[in-house]
Protein backbone atom coordinates (compact mmCIF):
# COMPACT_ATOMS: atom_id res chain seq x y z
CA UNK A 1 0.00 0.00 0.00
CA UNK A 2 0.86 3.49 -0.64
CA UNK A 3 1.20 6.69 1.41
CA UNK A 4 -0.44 9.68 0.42
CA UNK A 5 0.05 13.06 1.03
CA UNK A 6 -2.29 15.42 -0.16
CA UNK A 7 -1.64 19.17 -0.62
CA UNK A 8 -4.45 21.80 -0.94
CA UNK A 9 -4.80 23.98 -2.82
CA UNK A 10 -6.19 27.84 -2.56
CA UNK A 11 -9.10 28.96 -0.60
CA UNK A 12 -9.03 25.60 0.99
CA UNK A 13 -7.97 23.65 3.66
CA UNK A 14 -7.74 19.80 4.06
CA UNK A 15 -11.15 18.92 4.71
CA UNK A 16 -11.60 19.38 1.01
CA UNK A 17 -9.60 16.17 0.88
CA UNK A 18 -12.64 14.15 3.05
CA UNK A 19 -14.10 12.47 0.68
CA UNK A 20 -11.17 11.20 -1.92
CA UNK A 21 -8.97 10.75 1.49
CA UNK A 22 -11.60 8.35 2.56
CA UNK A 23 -11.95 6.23 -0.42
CA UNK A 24 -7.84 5.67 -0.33
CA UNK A 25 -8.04 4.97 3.75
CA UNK A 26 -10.46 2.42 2.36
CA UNK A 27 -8.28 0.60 0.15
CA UNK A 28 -5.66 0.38 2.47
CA UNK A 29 -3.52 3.15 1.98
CA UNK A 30 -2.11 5.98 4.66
CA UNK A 31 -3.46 9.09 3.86
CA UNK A 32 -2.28 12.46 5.17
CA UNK A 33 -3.65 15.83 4.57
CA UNK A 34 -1.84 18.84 6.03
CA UNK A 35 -3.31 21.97 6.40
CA UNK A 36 -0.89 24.52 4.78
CA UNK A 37 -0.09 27.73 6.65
CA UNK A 38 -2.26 30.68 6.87
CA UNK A 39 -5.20 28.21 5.92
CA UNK A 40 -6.76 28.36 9.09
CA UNK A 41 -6.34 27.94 13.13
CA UNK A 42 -3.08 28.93 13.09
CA UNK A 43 -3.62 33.13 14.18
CA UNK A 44 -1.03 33.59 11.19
CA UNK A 45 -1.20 36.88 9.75
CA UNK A 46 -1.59 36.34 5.61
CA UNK A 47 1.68 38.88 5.32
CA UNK A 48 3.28 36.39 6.64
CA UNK A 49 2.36 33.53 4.42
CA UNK A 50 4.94 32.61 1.81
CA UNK A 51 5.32 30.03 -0.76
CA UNK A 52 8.62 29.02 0.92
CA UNK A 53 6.44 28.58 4.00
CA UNK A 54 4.37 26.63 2.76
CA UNK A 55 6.72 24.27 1.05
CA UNK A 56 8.97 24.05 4.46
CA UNK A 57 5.71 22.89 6.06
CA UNK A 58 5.09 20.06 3.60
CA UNK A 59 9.03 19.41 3.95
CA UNK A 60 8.26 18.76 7.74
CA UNK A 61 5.35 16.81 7.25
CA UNK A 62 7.12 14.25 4.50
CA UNK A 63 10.16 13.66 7.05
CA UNK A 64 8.13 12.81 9.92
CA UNK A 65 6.46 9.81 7.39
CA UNK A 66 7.83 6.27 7.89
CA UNK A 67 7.15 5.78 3.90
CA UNK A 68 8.23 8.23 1.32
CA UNK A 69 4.69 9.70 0.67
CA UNK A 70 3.38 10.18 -2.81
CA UNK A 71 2.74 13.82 -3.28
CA UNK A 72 -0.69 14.88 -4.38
CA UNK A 73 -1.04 18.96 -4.92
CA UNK A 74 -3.93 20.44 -6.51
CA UNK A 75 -4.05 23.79 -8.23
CA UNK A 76 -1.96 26.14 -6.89
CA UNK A 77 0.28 23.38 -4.62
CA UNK A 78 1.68 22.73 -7.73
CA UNK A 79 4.22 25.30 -6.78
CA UNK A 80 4.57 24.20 -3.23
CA UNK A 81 5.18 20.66 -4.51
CA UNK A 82 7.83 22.12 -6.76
CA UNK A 83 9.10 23.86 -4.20
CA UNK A 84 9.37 21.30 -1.72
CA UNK A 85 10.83 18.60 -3.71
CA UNK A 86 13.82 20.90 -5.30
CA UNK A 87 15.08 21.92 -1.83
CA UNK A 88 14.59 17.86 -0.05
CA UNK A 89 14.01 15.58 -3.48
CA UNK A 90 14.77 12.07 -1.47
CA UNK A 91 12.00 12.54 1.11
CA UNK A 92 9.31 12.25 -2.04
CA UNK A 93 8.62 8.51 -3.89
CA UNK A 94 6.46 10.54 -6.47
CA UNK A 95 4.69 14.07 -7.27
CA UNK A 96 1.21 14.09 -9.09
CA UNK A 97 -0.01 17.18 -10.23
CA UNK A 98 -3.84 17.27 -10.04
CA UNK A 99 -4.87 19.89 -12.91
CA UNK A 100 -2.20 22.14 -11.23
CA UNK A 101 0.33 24.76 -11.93
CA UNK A 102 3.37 23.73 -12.91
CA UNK A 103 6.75 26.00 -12.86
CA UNK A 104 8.03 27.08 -15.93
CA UNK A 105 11.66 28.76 -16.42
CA UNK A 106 11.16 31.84 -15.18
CA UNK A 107 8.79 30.09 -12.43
CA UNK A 108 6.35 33.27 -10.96
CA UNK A 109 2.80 32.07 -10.52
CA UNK A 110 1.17 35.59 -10.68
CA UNK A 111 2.17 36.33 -14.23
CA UNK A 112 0.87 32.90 -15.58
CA UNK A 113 -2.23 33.49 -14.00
CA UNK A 114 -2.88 37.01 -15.57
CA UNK A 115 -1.18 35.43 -19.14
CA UNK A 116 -4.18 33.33 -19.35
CA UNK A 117 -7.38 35.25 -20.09
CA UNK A 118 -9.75 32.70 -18.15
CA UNK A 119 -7.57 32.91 -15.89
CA UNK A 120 -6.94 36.56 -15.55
CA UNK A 121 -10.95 36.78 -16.12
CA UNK A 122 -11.59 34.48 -13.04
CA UNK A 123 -9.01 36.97 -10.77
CA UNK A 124 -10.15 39.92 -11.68
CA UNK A 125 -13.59 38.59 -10.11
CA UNK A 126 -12.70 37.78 -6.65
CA UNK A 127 -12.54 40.42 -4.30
CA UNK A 128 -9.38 41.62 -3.10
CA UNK A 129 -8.87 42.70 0.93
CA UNK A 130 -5.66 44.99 0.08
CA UNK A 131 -5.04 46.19 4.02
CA UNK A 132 -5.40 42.54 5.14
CA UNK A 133 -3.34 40.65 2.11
CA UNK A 134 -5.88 37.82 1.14
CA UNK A 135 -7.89 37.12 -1.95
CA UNK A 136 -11.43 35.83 -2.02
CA UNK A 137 -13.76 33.85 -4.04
CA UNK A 138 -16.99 35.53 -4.34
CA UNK A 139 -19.65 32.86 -3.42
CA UNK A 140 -22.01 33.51 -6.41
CA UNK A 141 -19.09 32.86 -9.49
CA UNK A 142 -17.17 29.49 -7.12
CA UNK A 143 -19.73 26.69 -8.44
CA UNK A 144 -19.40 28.04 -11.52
CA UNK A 145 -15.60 27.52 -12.22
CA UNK A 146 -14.22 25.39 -9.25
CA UNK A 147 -16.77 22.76 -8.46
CA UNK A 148 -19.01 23.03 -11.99
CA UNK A 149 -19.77 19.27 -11.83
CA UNK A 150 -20.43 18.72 -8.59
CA UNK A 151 -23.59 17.88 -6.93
CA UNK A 152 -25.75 20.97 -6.00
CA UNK A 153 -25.63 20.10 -2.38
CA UNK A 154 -21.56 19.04 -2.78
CA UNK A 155 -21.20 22.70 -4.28
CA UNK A 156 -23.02 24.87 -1.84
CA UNK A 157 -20.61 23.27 1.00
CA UNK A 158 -17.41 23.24 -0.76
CA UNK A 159 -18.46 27.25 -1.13
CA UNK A 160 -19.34 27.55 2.47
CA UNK A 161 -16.07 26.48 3.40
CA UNK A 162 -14.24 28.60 1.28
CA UNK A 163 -11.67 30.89 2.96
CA UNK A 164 -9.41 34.04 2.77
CA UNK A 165 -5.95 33.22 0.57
CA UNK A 166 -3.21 35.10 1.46
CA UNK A 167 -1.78 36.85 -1.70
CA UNK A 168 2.05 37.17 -0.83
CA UNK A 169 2.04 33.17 -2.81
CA UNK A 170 1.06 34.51 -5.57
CA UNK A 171 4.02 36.67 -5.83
CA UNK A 172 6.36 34.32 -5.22
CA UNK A 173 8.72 32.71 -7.75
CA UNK A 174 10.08 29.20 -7.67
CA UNK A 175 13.34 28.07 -8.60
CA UNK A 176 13.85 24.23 -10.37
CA UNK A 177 16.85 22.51 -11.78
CA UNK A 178 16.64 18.92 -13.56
CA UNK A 179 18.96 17.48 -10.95
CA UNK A 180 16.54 18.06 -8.04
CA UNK A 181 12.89 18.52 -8.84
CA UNK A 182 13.48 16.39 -12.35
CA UNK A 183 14.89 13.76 -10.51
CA UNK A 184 11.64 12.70 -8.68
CA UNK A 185 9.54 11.04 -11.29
CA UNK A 186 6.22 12.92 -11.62
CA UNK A 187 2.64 12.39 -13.06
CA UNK A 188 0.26 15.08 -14.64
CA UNK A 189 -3.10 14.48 -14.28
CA UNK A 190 -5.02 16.57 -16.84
CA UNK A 191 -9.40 17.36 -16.27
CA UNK A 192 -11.09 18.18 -19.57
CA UNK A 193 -13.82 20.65 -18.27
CA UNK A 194 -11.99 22.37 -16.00
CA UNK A 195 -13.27 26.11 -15.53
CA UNK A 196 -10.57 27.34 -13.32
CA UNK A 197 -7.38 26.11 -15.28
CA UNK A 198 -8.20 25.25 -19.14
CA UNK A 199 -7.05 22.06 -20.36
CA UNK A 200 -5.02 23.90 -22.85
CA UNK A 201 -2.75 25.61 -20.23
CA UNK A 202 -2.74 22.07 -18.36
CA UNK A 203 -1.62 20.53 -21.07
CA UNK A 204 1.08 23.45 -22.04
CA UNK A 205 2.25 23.39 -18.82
CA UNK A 206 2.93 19.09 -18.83
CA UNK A 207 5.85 20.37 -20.79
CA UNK A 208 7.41 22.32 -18.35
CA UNK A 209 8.96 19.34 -16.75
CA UNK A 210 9.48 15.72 -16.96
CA UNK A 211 5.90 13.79 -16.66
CA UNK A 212 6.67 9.96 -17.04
CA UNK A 213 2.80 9.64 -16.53
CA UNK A 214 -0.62 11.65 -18.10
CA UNK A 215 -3.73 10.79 -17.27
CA UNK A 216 -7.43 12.33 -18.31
CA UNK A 217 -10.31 12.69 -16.40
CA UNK A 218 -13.19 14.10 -17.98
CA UNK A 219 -13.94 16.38 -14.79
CA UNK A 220 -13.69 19.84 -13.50
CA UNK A 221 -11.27 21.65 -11.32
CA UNK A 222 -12.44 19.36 -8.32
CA UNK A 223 -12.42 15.59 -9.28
CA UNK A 224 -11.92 15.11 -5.68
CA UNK A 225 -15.60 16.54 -4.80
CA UNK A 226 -17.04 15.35 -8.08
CA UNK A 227 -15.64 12.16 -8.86
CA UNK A 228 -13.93 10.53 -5.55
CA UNK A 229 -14.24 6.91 -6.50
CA UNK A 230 -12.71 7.61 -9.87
CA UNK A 231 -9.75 9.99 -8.77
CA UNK A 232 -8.92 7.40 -6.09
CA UNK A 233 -8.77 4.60 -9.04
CA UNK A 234 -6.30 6.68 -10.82
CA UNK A 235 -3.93 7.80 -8.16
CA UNK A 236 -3.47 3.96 -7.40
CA UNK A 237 -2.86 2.98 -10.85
CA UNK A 238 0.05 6.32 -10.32
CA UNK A 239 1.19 4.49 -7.65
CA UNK A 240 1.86 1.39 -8.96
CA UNK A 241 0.36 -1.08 -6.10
């Protein structure tokens, strides 16, 4: 069996995992899902929220395993996966990329966000708390681009539990080589309908780095809400047991 460890991604926290984490408890795999920092019930101020802080927290969380885990990060924990696994790559057995952002050379998240115009569309509609340095979804426009295929009552509490993300993240750049992040093998998995980050991007950003493994879900941004059962299937077949 394998050990998971599953990386939010933003506006969330690791409840969003419940349901996906559940299925993989129930096949007999270790599951672990880490809240990152500034996510909630830590008093953390958002200014003080970086990408490096988040990537030193899932640093501390992989060493304390007894198994290399299997790193799972959705969306934006893309870059905290990438992150991570450049600065410690032997604490990680493998990184899967859940219709998430991937570094590219110059590695800033912000400006590949506004490059996009979905993208940019989908920031440019979430309200901004300057003085307090977080970012929010506006309740109305979430079902519509991060849980469109969800249930209706799977959609209304993924909104409700929505919170604040701290923007400093989003400015933050991340550094790879090949000899430390491309030398932990890595799988891309890719979601067709997927509101929040097209499958063209996804797919432009598979070749940012060395995927040994695709696969395609017909899903939105949240296969984990939407599809459980079927996300679980695939991340075992990416593990190989």
């Amino acid at each position: 069996m394998a050990t998971f460890l599953l990386v939010h991604g933003a506006w969330h926290d690791a409840e969003c995992w419940e349901h996906l984490a559940s299925r993989l408890r129930s096949r007999g795999h270790d599951v672990v899902t880490p809240t990152l920092p500034g996510h909630g019930g830590d008093n953390l101020s958002p200014w003080s929220i970086t990408m490096e802080k988040y990537a030193t927290a899932i640093i501390d969380v992989a060493g304390d395993l007894e198994e290399k885990p299997i790193c799972v990060g959705h969306s934006m924990a893309g870059f905290v996966l990438a992150m991570a696994a450049e600065s410690r790559p032997e604490l990680f057995q493998k990184l899967i990329f859940l219709t998430a952002f991937v570094p590219n050379r110059k590695g800033r998240l912000l400006p590949m966000i506004i490059a996009d115009r979905s993208l940019r569309r989908r920031i440019l509609h979430s309200d901004f708390n300057i003085l307090g340095g977080t970012n929010s979804v506006r309740p109305d426009t979430a079902p519509e681009f991060l849980y469109t295929d969800c249930a209706p009552d799977i959609q209304k509490e993924a909104t409700a539990a929505l919170i604040p993300q701290p923007v400093r993240p989003l400015f933050s750049s991340v550094s790879i080589t090949p000899e430390r992040f491309g030398s932990v093998p890595k799988a891309f998995i890719e979601c067709t309908g997927d509101q929040a980050i097209p499958v063209e991007l996804q797919r432009k950003m598979q070749s940012f780095s060395n995927f040994t493994q695709v696969k395609t879900l017909e899903a939105a941004h949240s296969p984990f809400l939407s599809m459980p059962e079927v996300t679980a299937e695939v991340l075992e077949e990416l593990a190989g047991r």
